[in-house]
N, C-alpha and C. Protein backbone atom coordinates (compact mmCIF):
# COMPACT_ATOMS: atom_id res chain seq x y z
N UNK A 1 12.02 0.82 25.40
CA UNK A 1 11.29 1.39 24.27
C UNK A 1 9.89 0.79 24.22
N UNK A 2 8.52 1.20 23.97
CA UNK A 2 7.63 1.11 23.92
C UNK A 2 7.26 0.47 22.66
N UNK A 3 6.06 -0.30 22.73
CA UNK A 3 5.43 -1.44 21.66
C UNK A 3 4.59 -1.10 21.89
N UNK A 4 3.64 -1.29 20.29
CA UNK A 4 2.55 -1.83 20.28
C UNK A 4 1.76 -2.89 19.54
N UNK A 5 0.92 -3.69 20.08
CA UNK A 5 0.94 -4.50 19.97
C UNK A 5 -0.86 -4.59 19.19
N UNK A 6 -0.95 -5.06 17.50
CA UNK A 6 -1.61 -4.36 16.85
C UNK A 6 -2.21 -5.93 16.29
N UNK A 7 -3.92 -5.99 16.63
CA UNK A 7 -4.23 -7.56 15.74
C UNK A 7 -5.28 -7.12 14.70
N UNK A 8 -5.02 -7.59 13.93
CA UNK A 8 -6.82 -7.35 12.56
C UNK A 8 -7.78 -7.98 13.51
N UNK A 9 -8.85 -7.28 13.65
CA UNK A 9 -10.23 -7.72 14.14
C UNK A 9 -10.94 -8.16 12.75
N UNK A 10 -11.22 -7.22 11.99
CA UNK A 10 -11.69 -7.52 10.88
C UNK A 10 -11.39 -7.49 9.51
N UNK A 11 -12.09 -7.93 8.60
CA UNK A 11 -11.39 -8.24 7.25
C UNK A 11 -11.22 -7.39 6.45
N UNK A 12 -10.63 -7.58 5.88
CA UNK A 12 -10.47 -6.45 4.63
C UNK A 12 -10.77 -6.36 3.54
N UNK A 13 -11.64 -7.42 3.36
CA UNK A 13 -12.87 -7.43 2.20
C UNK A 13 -13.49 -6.41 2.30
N UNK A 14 -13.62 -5.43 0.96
CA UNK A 14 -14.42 -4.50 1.09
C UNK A 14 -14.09 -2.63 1.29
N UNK A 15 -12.84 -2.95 2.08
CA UNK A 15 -11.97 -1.63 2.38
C UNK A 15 -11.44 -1.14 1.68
N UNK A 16 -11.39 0.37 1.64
CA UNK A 16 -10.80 0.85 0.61
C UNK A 16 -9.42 0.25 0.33
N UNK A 17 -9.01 0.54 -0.99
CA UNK A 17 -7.64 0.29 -1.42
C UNK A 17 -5.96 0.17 -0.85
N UNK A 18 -6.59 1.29 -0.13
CA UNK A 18 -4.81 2.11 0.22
C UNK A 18 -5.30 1.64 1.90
N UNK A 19 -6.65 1.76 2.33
CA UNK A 19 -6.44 0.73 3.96
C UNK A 19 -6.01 -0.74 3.68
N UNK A 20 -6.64 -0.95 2.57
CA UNK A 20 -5.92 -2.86 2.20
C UNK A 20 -4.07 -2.97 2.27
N UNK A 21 -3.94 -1.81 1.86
CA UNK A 21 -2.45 -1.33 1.70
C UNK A 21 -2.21 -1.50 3.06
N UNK A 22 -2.39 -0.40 3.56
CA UNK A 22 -1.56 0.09 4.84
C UNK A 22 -1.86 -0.97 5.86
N UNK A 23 -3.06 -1.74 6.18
CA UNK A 23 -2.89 -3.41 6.94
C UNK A 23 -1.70 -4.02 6.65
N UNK A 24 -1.33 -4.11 5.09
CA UNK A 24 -0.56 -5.31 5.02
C UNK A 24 0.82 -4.50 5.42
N UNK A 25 0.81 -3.27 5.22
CA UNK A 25 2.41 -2.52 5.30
C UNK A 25 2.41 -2.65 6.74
N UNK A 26 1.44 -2.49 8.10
CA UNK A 26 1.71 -3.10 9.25
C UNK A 26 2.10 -4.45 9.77
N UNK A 27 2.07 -5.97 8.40
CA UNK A 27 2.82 -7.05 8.94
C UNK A 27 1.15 -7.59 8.46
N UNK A 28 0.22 -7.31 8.65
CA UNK A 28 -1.30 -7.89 8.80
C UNK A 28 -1.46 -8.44 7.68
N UNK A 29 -1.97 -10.09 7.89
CA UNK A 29 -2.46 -10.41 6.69
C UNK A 29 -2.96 -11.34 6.94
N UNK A 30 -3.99 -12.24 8.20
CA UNK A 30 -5.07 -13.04 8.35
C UNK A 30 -5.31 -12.30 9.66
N UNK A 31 -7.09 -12.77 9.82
CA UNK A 31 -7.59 -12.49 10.91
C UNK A 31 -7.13 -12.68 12.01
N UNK A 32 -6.75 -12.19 12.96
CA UNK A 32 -6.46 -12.16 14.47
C UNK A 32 -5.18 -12.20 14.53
N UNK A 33 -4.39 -11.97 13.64
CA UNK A 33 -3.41 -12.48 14.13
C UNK A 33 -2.48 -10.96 14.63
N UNK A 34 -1.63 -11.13 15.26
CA UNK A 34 -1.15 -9.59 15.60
C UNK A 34 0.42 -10.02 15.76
N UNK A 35 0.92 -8.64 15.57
CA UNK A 35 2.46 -8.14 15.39
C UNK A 35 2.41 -7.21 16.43
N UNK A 36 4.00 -6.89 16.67
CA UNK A 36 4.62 -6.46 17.84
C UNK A 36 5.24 -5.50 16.99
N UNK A 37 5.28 -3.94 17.04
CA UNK A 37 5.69 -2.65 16.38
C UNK A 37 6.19 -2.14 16.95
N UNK A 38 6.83 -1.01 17.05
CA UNK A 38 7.66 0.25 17.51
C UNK A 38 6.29 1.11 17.66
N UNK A 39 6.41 1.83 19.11
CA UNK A 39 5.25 2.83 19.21
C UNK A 39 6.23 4.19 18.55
N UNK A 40 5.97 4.58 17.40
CA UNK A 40 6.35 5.87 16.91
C UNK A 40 5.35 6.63 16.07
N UNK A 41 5.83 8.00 15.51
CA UNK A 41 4.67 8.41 14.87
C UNK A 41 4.63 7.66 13.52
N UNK A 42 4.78 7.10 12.74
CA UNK A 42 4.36 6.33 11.71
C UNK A 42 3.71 5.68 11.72
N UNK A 43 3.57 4.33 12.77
CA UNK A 43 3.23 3.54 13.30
C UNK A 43 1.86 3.92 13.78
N UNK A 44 1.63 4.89 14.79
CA UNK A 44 0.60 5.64 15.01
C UNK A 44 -0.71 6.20 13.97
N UNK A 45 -0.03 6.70 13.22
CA UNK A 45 -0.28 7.57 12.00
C UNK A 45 -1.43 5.67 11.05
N UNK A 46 -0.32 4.86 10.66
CA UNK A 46 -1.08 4.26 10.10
C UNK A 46 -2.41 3.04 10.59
N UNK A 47 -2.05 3.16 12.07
CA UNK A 47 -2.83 2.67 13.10
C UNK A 47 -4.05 3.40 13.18
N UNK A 48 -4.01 4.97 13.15
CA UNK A 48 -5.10 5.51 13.04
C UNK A 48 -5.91 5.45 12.02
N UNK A 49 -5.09 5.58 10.69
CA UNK A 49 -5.84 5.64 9.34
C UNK A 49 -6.95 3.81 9.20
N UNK A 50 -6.33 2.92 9.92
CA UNK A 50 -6.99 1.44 9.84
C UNK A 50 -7.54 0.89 10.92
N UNK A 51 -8.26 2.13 12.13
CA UNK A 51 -8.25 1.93 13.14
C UNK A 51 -9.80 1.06 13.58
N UNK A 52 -10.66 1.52 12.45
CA UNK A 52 -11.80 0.47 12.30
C UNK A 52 -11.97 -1.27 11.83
N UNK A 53 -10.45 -1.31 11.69
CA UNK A 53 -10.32 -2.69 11.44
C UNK A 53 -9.47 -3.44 12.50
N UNK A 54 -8.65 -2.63 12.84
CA UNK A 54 -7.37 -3.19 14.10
C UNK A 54 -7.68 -2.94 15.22
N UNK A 55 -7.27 -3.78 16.37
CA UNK A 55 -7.50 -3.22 17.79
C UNK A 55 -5.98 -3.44 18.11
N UNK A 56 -5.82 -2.55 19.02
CA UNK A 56 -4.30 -2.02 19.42
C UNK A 56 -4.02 -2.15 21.18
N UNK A 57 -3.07 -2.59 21.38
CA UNK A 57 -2.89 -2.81 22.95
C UNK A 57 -1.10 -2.16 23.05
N UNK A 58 -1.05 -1.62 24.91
CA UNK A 58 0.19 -1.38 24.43
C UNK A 58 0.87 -2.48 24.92
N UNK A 59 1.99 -2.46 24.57
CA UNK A 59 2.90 -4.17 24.67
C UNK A 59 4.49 -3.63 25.37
């Protein structure tokens, strides 16, 4: 099964509301640090919506 593997580049000072949301609903909650996900469409979906803050690798 496929991963991905998702770190905050940048902060979330400043971002809208519901992207402050959806970082932390991905596991995110200090700089750099990254989590290991299920590549599915949800996952995808909220990867895209926070995609100016996260950088994504596949794992």
């Amino acid at each position: 099964m496929a991963n991905l593997k998702v770190t905050l580049i940048k902060s979330t000072i400043g971002a809208v509301p519901k992207h402050r949301r959806t970082v932390e609903a991905l596991g995110l909650k200090k700089l750099n640090k990254t989590v290991v996900l299920p590549d599915n469409a949800a996952t995808r979906g909220m990867v895209q919506q926070v995609r100016h803050l996260v950088k994504v690798e596949e794992a």
